[in-house]
C-alpha atoms as a PDB file:
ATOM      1  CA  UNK A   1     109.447 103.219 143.945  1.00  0.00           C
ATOM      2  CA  UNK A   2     106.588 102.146 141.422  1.00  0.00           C
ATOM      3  CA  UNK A   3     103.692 103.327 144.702  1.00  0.00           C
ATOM      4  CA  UNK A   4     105.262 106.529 144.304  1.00  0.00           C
ATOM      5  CA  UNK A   5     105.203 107.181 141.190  1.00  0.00           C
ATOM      6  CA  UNK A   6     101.451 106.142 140.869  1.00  0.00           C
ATOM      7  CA  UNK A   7     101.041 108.762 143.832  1.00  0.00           C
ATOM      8  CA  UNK A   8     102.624 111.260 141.555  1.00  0.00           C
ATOM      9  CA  UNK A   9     100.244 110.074 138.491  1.00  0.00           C
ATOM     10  CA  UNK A  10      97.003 109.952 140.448  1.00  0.00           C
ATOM     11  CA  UNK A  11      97.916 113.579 141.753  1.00  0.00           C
ATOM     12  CA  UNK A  12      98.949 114.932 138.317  1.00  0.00           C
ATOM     13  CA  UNK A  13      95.644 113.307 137.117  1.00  0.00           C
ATOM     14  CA  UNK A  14      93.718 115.022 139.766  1.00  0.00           C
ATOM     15  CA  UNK A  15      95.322 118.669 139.580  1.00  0.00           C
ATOM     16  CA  UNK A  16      95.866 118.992 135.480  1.00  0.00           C
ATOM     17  CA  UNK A  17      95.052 121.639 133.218  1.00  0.00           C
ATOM     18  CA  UNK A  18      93.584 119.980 130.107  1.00  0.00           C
ATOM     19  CA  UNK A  19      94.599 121.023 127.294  1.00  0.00           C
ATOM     20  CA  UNK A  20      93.431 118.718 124.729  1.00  0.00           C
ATOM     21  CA  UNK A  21      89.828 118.153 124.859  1.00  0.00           C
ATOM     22  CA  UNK A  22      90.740 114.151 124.656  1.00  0.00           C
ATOM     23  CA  UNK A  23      93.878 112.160 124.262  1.00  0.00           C
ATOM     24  CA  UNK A  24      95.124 110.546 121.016  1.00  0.00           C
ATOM     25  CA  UNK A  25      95.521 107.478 122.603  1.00  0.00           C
ATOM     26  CA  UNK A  26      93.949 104.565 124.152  1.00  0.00           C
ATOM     27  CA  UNK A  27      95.016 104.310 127.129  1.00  0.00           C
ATOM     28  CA  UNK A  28      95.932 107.624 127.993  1.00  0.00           C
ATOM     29  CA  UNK A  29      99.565 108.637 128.908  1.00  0.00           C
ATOM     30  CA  UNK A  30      99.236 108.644 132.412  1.00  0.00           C
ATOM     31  CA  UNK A  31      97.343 104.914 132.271  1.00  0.00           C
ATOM     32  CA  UNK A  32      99.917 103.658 130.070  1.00  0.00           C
ATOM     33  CA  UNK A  33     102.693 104.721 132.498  1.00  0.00           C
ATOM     34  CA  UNK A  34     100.842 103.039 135.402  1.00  0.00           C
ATOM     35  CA  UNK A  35     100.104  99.839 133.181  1.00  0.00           C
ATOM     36  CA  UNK A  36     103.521  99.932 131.724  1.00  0.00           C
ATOM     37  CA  UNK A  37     105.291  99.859 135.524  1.00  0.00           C
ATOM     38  CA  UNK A  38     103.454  97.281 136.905  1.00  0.00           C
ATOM     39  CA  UNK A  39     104.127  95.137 133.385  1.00  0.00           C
ATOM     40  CA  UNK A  40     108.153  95.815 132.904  1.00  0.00           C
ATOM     41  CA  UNK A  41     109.063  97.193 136.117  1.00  0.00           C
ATOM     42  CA  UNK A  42     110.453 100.503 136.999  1.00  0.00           C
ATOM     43  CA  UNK A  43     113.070 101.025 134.361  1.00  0.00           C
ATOM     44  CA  UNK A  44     111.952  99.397 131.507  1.00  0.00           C
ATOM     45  CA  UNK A  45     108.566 101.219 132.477  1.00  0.00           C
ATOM     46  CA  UNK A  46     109.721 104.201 133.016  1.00  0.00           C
ATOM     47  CA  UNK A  47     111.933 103.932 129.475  1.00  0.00           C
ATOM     48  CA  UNK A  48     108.520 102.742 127.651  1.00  0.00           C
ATOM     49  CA  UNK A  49     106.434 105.731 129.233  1.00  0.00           C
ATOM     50  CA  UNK A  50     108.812 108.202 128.099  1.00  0.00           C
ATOM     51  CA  UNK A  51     108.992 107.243 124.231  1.00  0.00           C
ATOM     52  CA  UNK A  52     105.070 107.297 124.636  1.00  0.00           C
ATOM     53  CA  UNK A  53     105.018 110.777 125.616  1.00  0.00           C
ATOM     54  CA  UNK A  54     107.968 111.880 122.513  1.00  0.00           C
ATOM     55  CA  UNK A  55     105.896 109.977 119.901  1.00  0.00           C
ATOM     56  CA  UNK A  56     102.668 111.878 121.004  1.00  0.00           C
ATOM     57  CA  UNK A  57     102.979 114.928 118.577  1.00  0.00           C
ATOM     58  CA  UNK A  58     100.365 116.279 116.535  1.00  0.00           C
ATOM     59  CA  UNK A  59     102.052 114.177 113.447  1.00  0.00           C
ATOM     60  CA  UNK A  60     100.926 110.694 115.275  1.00  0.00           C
ATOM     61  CA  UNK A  61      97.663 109.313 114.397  1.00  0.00           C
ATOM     62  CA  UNK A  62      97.026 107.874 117.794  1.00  0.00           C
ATOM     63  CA  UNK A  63      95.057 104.426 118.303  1.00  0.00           C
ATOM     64  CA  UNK A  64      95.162 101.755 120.589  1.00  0.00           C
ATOM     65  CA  UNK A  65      98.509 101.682 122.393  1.00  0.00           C
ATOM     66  CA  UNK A  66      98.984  98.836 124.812  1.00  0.00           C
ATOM     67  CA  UNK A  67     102.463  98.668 126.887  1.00  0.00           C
END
């Protein structure tokens, strides 16, 4: 489950439409995911990716984000 969805990231990654010159965060979303799936596993992961991508809003002031 985990190889697929770092097929799905690497294709996302590939194919995107930037629309933020660069991300607010070190490692990016997509990274982070991938880091944070290998780390926790696929639920805990996949639970940890998901709050990343809420608490990116233009109100965060980013940084160094490490799963």
């Amino acid at each position: 489950m985990i190889k697929f969805v770092k097929i799905i990231i690497m294709i996302y990654k590939k194919y995107r439409i930037r629309t933020y010159p660069v991300c607010k965060y070190y490692p990016s979303c997509s990274e982070y995911m991938v880091m944070s799936l290998e780390k926790h596993g696929f639920f805990k992961g996949l639970l940890k990716s998901i709050w990343r991508i809420i608490r990116c809003n233009p109100f965060s002031k980013g940084g160094i984000d490490l799963p």
